[in-house]
Each structure stands twice: as C-alpha cells, then as structure tokens.
N, C-alpha and C. Protein backbone atom coordinates (compact mmCIF):
# COMPACT_ATOMS: atom_id res chain seq x y z
N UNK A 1 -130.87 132.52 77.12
CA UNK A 1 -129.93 132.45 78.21
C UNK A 1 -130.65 132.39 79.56
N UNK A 2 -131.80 132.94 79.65
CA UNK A 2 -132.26 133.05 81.13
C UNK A 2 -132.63 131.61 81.09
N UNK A 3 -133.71 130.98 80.13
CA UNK A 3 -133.67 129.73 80.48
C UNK A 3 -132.82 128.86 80.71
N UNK A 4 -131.55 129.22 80.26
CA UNK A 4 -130.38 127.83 80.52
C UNK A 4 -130.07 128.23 81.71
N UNK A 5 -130.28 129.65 82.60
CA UNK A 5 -129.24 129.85 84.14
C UNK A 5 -130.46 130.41 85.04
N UNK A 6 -131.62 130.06 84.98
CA UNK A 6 -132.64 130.82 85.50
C UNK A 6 -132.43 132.36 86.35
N UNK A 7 -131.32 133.05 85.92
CA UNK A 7 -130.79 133.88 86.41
C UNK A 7 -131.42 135.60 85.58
N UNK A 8 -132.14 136.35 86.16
CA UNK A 8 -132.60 137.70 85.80
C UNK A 8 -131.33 138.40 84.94
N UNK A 9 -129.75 138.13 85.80
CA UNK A 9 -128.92 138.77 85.72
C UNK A 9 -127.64 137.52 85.06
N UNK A 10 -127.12 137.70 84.05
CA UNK A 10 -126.09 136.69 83.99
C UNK A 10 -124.38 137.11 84.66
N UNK A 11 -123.85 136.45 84.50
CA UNK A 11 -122.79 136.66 85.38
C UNK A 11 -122.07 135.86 84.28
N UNK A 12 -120.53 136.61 84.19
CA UNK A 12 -119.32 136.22 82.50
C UNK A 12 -119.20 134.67 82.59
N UNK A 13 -118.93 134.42 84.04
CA UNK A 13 -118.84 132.98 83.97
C UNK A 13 -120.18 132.05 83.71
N UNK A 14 -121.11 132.50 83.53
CA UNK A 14 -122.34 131.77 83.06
C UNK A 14 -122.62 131.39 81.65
N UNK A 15 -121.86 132.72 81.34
CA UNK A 15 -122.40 133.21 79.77
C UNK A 15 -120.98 132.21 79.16
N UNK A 16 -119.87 132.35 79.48
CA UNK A 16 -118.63 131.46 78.93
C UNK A 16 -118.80 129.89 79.09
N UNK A 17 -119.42 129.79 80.23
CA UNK A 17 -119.98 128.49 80.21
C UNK A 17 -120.75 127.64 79.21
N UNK A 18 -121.75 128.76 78.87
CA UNK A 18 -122.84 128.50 77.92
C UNK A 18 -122.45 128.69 76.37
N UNK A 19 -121.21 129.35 76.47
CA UNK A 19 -120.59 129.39 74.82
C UNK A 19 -119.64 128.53 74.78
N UNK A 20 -118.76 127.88 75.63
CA UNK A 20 -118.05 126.63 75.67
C UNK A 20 -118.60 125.16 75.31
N UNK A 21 -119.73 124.90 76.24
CA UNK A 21 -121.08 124.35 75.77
C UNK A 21 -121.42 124.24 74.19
N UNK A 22 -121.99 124.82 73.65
CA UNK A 22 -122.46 125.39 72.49
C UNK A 22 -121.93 125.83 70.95
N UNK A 23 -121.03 126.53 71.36
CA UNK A 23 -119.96 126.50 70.07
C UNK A 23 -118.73 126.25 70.24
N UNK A 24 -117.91 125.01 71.59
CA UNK A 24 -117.00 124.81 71.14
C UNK A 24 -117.05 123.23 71.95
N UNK A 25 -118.41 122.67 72.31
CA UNK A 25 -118.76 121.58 72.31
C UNK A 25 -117.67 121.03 73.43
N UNK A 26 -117.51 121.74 74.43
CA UNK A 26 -116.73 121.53 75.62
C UNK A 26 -117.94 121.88 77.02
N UNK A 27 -117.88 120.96 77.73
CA UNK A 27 -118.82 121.09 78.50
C UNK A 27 -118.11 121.35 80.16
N UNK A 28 -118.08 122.12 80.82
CA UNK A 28 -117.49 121.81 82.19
C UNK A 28 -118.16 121.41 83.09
N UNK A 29 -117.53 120.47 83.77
CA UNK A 29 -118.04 119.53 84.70
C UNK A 29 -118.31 120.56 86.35
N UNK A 30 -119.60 120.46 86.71
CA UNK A 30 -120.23 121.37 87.42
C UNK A 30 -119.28 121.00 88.92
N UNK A 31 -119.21 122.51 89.87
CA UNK A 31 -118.32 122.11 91.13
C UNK A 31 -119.39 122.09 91.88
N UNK A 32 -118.67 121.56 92.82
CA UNK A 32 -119.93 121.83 93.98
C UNK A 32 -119.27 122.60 95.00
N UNK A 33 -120.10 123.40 96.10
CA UNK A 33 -119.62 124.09 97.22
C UNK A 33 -118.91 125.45 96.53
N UNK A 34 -119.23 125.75 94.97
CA UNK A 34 -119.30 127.61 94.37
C UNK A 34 -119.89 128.18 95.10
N UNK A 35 -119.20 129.65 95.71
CA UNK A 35 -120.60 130.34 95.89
C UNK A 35 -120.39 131.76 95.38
N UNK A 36 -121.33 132.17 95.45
CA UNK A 36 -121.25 133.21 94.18
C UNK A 36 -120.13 134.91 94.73
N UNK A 37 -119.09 135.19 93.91
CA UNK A 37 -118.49 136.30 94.07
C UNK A 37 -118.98 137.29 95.25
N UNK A 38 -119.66 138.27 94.66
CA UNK A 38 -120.17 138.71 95.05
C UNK A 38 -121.04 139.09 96.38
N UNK A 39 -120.54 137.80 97.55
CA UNK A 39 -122.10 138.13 98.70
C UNK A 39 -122.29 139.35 99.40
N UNK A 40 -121.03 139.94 99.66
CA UNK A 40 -121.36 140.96 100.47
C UNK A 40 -120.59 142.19 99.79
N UNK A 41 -119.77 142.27 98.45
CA UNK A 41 -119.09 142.80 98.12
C UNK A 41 -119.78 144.15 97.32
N UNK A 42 -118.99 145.51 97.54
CA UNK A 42 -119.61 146.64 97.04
C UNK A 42 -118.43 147.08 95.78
N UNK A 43 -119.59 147.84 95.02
CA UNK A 43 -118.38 148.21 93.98
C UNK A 43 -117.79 149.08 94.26
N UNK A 44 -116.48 149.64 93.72
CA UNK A 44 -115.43 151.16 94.36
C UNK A 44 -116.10 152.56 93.29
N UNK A 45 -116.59 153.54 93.75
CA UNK A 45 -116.79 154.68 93.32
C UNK A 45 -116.45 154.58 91.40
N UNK A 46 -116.92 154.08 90.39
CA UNK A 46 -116.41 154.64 89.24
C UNK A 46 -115.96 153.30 88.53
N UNK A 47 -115.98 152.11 89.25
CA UNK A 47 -115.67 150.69 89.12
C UNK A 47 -116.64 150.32 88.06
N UNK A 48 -116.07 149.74 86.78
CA UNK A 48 -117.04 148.71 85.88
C UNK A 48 -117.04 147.24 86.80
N UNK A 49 -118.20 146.93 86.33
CA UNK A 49 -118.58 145.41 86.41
C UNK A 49 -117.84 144.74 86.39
N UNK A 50 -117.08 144.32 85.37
CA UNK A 50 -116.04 143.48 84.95
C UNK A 50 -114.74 143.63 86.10
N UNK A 51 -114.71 145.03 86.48
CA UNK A 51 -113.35 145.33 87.27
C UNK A 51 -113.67 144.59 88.42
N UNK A 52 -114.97 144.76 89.04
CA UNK A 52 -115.29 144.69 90.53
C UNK A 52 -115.60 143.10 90.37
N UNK A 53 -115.75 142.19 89.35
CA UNK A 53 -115.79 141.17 89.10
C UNK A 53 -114.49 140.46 89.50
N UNK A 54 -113.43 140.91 88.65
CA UNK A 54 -111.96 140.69 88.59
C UNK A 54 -111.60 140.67 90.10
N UNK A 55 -111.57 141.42 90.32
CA UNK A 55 -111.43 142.28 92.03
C UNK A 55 -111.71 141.24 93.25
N UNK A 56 -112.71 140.92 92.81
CA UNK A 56 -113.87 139.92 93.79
C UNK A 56 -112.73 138.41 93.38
N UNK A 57 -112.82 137.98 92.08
CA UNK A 57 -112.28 136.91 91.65
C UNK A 57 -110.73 136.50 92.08
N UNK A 58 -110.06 137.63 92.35
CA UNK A 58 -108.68 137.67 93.19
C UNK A 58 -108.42 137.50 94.37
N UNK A 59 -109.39 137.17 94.95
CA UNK A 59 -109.29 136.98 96.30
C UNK A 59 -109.57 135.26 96.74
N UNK A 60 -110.21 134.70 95.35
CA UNK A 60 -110.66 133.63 95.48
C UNK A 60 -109.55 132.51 94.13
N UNK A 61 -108.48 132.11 95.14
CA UNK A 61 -107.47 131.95 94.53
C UNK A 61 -107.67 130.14 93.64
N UNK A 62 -108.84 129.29 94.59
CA UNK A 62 -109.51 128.03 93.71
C UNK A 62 -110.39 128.53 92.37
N UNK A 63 -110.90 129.40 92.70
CA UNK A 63 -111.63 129.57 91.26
C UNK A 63 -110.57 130.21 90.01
N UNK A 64 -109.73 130.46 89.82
CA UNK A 64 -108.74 131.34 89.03
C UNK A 64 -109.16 130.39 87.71
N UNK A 65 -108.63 129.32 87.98
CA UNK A 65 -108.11 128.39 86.57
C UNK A 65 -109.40 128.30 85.62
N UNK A 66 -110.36 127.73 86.13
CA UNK A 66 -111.85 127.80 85.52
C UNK A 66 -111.95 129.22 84.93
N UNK A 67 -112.15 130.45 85.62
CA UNK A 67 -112.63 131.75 85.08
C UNK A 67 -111.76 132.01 84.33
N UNK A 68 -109.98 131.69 84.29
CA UNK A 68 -109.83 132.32 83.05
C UNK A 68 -109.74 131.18 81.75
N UNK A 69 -110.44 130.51 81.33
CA UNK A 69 -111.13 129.94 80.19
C UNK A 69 -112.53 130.61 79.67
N UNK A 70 -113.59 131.11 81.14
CA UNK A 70 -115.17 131.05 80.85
C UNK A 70 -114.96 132.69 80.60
N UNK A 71 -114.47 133.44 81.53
CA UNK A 71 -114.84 134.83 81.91
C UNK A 71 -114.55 135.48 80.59
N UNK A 72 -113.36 135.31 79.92
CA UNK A 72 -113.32 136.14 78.98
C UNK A 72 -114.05 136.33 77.56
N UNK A 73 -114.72 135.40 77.29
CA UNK A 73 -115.92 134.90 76.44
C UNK A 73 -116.66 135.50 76.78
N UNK A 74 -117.23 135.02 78.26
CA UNK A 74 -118.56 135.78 78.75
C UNK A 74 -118.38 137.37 78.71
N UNK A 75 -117.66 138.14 78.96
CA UNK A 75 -117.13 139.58 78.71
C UNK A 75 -117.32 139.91 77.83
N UNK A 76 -116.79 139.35 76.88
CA UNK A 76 -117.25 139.60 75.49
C UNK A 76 -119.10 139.69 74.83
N UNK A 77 -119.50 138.65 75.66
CA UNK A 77 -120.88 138.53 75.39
C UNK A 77 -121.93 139.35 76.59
N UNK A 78 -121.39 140.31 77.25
CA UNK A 78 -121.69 140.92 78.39
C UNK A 78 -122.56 142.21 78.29
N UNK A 79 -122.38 142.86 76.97
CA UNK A 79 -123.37 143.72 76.32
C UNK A 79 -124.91 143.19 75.90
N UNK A 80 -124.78 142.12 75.93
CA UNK A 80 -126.50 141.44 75.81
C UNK A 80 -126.88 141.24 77.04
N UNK A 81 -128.15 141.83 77.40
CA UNK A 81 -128.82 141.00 78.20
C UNK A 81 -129.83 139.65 78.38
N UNK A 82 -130.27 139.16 78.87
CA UNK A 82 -130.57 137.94 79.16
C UNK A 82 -131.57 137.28 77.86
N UNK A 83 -132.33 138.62 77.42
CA UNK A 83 -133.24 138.37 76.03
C UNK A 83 -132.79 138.83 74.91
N UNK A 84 -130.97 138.77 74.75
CA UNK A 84 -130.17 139.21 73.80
C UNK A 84 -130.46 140.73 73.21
N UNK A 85 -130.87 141.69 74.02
CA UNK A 85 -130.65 143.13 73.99
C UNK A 85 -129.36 143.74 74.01
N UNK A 86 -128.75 144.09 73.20
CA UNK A 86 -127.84 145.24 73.46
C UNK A 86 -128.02 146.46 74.23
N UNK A 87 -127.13 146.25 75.04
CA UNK A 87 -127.14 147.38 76.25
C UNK A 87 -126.41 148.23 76.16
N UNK A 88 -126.42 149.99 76.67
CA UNK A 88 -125.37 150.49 76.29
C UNK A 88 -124.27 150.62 77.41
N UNK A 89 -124.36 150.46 78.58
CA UNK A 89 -123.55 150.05 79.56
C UNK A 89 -123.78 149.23 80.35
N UNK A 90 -122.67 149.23 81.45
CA UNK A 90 -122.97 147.22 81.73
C UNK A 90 -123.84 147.70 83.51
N UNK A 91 -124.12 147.24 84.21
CA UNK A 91 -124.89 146.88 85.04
C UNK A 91 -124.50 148.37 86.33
N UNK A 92 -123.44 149.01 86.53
CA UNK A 92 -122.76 149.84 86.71
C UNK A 92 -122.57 151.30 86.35
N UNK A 93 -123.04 151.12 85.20
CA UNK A 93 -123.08 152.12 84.27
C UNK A 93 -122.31 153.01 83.41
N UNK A 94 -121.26 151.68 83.38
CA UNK A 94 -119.84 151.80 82.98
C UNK A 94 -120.04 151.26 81.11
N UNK A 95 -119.22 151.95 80.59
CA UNK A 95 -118.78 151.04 79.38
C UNK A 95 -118.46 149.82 79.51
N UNK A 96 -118.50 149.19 78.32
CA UNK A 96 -118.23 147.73 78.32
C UNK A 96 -116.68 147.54 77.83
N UNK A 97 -116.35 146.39 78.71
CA UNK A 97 -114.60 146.20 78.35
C UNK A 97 -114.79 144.33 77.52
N UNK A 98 -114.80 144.29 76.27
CA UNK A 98 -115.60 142.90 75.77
C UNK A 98 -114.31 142.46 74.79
N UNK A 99 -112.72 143.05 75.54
CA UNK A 99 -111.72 142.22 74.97
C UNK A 99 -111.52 140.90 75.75
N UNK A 100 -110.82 139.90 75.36
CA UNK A 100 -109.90 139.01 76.03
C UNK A 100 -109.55 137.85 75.23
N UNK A 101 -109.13 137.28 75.83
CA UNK A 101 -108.31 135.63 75.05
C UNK A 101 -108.85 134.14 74.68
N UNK A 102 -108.53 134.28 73.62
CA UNK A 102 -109.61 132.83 73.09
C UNK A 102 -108.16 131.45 73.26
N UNK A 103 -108.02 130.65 73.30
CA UNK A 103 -106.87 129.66 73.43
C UNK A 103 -107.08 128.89 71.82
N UNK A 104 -105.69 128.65 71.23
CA UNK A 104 -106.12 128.01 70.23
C UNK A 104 -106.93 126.21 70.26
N UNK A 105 -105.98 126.17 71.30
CA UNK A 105 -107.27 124.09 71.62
C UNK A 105 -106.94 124.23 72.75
N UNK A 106 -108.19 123.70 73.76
CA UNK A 106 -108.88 123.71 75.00
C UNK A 106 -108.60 122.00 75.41
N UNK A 107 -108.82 121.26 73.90
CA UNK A 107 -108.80 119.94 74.12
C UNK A 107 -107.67 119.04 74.13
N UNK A 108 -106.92 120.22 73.32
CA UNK A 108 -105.09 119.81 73.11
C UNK A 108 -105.19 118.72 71.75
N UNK A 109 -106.25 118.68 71.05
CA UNK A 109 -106.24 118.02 69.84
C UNK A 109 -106.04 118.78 69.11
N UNK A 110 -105.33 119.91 68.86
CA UNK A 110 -104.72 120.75 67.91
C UNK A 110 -103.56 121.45 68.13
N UNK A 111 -102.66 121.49 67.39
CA UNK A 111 -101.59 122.42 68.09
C UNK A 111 -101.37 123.45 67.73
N UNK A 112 -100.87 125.01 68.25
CA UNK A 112 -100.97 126.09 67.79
C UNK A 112 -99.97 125.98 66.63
N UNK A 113 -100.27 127.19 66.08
CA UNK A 113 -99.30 127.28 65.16
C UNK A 113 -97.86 127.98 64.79
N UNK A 114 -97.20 127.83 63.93
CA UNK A 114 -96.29 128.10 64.41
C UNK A 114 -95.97 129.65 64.51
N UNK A 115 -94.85 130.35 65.54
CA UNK A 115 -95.00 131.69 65.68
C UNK A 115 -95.97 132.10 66.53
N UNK A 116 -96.73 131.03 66.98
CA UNK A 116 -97.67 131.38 68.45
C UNK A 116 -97.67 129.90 69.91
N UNK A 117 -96.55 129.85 69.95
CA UNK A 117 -96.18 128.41 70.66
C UNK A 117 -97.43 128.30 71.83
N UNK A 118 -97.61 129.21 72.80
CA UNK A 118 -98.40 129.58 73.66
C UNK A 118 -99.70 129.18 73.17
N UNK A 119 -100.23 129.74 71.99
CA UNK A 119 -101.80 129.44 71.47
C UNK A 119 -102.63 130.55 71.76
N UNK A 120 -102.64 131.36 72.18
CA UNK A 120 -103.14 132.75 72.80
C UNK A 120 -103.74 133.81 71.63
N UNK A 121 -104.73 133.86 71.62
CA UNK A 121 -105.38 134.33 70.75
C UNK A 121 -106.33 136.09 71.36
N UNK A 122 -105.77 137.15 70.77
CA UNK A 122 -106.60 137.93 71.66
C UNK A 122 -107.36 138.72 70.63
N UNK A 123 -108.54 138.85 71.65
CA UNK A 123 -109.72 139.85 70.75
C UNK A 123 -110.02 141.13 71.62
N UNK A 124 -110.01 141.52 70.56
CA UNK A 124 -110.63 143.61 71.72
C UNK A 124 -112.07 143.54 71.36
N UNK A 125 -113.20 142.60 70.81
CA UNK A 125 -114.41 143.24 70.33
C UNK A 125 -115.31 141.47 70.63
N UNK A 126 -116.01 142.00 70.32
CA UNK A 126 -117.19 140.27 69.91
C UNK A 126 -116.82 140.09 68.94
N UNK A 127 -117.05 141.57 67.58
CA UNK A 127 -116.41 141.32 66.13
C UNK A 127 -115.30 140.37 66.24
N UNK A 128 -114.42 140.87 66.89
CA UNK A 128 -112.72 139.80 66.63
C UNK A 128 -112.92 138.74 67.12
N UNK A 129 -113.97 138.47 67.91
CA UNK A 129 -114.16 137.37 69.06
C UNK A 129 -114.55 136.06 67.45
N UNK A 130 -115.66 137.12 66.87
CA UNK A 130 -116.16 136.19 65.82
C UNK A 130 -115.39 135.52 64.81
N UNK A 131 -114.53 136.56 64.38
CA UNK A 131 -114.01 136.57 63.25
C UNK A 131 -112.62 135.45 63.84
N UNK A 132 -112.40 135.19 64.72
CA UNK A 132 -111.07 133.99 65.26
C UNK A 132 -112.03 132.68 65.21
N UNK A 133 -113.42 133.02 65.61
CA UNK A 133 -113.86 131.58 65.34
C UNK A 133 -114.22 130.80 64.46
N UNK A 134 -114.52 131.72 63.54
CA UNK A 134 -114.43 131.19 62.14
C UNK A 134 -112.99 130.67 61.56
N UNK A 135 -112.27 130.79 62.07
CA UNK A 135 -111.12 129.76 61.75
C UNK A 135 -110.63 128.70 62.72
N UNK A 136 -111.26 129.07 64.02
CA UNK A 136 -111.06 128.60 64.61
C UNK A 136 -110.91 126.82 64.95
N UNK A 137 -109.77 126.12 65.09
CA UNK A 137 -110.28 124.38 64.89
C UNK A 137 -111.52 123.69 65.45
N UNK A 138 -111.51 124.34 67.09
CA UNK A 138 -112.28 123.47 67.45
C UNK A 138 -113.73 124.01 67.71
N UNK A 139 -113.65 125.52 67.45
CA UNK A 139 -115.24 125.85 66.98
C UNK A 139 -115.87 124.98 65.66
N UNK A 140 -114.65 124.93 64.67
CA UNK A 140 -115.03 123.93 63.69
C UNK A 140 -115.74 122.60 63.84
N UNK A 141 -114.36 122.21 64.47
CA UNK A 141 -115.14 120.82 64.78
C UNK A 141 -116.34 120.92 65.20
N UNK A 142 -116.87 121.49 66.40
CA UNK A 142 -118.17 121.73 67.22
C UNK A 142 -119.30 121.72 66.42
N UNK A 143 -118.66 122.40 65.43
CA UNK A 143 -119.75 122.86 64.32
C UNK A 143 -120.43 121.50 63.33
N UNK A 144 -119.21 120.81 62.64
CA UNK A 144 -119.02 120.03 62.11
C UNK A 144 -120.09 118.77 63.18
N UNK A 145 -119.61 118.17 63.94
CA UNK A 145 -119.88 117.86 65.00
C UNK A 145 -122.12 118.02 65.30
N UNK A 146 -122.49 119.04 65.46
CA UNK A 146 -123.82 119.13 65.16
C UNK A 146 -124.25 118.61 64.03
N UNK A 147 -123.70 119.16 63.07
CA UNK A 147 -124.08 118.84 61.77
C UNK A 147 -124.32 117.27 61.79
N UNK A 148 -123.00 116.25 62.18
CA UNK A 148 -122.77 115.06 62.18
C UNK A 148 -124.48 114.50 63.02
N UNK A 149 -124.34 115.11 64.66
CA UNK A 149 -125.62 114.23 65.47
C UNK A 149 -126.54 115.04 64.36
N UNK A 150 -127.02 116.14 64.29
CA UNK A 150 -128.53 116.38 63.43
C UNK A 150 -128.88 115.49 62.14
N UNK A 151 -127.49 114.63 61.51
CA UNK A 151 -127.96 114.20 60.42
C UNK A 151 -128.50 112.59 60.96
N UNK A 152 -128.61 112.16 62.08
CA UNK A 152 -128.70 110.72 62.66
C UNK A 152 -129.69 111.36 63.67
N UNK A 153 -130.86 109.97 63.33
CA UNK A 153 -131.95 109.61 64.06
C UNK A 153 -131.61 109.69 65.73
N UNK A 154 -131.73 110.47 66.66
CA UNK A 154 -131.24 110.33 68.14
C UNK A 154 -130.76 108.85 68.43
N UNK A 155 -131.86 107.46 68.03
CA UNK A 155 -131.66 106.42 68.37
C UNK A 155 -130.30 105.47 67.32
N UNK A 156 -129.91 106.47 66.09
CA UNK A 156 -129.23 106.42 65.19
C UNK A 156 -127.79 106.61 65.61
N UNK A 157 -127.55 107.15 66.50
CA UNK A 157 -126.49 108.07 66.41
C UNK A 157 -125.47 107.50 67.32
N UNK A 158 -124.37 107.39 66.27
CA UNK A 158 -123.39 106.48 67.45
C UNK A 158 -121.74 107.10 68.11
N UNK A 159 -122.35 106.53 68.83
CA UNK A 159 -121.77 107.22 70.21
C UNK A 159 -119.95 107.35 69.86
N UNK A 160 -119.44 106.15 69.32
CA UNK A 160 -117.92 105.99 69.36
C UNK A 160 -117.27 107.07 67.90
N UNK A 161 -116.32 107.43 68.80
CA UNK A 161 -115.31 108.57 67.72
C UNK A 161 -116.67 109.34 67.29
N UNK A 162 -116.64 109.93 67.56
CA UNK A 162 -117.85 110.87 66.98
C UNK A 162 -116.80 112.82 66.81
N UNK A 163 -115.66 112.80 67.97
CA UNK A 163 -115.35 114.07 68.24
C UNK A 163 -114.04 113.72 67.08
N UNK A 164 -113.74 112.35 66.92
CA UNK A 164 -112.55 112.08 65.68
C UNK A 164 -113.00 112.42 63.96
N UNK A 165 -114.27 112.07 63.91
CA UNK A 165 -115.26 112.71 63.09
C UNK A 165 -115.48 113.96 62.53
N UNK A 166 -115.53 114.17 63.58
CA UNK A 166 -115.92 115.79 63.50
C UNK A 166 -114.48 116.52 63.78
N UNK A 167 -113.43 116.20 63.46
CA UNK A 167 -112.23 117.06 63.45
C UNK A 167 -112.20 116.78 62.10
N UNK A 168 -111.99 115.12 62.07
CA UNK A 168 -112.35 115.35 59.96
C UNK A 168 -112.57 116.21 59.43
N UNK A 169 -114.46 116.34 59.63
CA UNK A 169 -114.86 117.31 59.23
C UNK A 169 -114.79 118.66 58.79
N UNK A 170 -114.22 119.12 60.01
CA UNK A 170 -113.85 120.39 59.86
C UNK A 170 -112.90 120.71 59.00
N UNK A 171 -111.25 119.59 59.29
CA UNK A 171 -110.67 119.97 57.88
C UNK A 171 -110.96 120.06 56.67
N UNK A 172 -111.93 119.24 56.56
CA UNK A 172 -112.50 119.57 54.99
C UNK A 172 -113.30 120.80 54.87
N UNK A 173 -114.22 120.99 56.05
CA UNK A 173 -114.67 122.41 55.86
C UNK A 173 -113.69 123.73 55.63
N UNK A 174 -112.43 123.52 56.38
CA UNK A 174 -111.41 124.46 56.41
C UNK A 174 -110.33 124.29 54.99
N UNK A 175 -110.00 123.09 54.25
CA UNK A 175 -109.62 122.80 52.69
C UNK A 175 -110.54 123.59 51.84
N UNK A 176 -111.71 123.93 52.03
CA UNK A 176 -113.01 124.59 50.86
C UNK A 176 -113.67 125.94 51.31
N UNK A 177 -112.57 126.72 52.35
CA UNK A 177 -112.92 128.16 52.65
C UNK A 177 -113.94 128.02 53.54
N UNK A 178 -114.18 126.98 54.50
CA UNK A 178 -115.65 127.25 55.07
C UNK A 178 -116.54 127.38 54.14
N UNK A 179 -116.64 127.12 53.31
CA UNK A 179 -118.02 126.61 51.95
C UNK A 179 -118.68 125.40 52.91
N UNK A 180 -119.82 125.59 53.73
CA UNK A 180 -120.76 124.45 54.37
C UNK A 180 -121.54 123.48 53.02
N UNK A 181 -121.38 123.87 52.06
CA UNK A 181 -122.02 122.76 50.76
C UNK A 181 -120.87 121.88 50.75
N UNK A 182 -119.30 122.24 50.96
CA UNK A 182 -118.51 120.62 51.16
C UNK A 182 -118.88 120.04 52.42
N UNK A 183 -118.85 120.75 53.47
CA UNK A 183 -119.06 120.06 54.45
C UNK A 183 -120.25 119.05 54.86
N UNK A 184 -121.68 119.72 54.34
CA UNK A 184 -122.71 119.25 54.12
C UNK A 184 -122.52 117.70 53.26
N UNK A 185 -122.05 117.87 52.38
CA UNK A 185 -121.84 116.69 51.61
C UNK A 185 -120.56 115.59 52.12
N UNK A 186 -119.60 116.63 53.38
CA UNK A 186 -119.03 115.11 53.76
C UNK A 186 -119.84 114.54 54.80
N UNK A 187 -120.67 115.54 55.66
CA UNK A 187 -121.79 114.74 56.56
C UNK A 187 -122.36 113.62 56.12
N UNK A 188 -122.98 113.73 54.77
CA UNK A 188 -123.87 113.05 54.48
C UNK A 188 -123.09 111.83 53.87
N UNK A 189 -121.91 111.86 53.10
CA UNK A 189 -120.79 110.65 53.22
C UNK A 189 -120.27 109.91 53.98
N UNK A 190 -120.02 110.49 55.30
CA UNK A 190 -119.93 109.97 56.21
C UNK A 190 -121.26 109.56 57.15
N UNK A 191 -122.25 109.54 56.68
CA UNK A 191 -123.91 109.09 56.99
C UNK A 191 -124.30 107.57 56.53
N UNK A 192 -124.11 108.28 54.93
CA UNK A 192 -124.67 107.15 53.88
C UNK A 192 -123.68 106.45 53.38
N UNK A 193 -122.35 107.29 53.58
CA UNK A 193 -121.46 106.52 52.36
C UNK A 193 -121.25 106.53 51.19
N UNK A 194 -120.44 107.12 50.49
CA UNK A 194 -120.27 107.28 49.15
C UNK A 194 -121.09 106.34 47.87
C-alpha cells in the first residue's frame, strides 16, 4: 500500500480506492483540485479517526458521493497499517469502527436481488466484509477477469468484451460453489477453445 499512495499514513479513501481497483476491477477516475480533509482540522477530546474523518467530510458537501463508495471499504481495512500490520487502535487511540456498506453492483450490470431492491449490503467486521465478497457478482467477475488477462500473452490479450467475459465467468464460477478448477477450465476454454 505505501507503494501504491506514497503515503506513511493511509487515509479510508485511499485504501477504498485501492480495493475498488483491485478486487472489484473498478477504477476511479482521478479529480483534480482534492485537497486533503484534514488541513487545519483538530480532533474533539475522545474522537476516533473515522469520526473526525466523517466530521471533516461533512462539511465538504462535493466530495460526499465518491467517499461514500471508497470510505467504507477503506474503514474496514483501517486496522492495517501501511506494511499490513494489525494495529490495535487506529491513529487516535481509539478502537476501530471497520463496519459499513458494500453495494450489490457499482457497474449496474447486476441487479440486486430480490427482497433487497436498494442493493445495500452491510458488514460490521472485514470478516463480513469478506465473506459478502465471496458471493459477491462483481468481485467475481474481477476475479474471473484476472484470471482471463493472466492467461493471455500482454501482446495477446484482447481488448474487446473482455468485462462481458468475465461476468460469464463468474457465473460459472458461482453454478460450481466457487470451485476455481471450473473456472480455471472455463478460462482456458475460452483461451484455447474447446
């Protein structure tokens, strides 16, 4: 992580960034003229991180829509530090608060299901954080998706429907329990060809 944000210290929206990125193969398009929360701001007597984060983030009524996609991920991943240490409190010296909301599709190529029209998915832990993404569609795909570019030569690898592919994929990974030996073998079908 420090190498992807050259940052000593990460910040939720860095870290959600970098797991959006990464395992759900959504990339956000960088703003310009951010500047960081925090410049002159002090925390309140007894304040966690996260609160005085929130706090700071309410006042800044353009950034809302972005942070609540990145922040609550990154929260979750907020107990590691930068060389993936578990910490036992967060920067403050507060406990860690590492619930919040995963969306069922980001990309709108899936639709929630039924009995959750909204799509709103909530976790109190990293555990739950994990355990939604493993069913999750479009962590799937993402997943699926690597698998697809790692099995093609960089100069191999073609560019068109590639994310139509890799939703394939995933259903079949998700038809066989997440068993990666089907999935593995539709990669390579969809490589070589039956």
């Amino acid at each position: 992580m420090i190498a992807l944000t050259g940052r000593a210290r990460l910040v939720p929206s860095a870290r959600g960034a970098w797991f959006f990125d990464k395992v759900m193969c959504l990339r956000p398009a960088p703003l310009e003229g951010v500047k960081e929360l925090f410049q002159s701001s002090v925390p309140m007597p007894g304040e966690s991180y996260r609160s005085h984060f929130q706090r700071e983030l309410n006042r800044q009524e353009f950034c809302r829509p972005c942070h609540a996609h990145f922040d609550p991920v990154g929260f979750a991943l907020d107990p590691f530090d930068v060389v993936g240490r578990l910490q036992p409190k967060d920067v403050y010296g507060e406990p860690f608060d590492t619930s919040g909301v995963l969306r069922y599709s980001y990309t709108g190529d899936f639709s929630p299901p039924p009995g959750n029209p909204d799509g709103v998915l909530p976790f109190a832990s990293l555990a739950e954080l994990g355990q939604l993404l493993s069913t999750h569609l479009e962590s799937q795909a993402c997943y699926a998706q690597r698998w697809l570019t790692y099995s093609h030569a960089p100069e191999d690898m073609p560019t068109d429907h590639v994310w139509d592919k890799a939703k394939h994929l995933a259903e079949t990974l998700r038809a066989h329990d997440g068993q990666i030996r089907f999935l593995i073998a539709a990669v390579l079908e969809e490589r070589f060809g039956s």
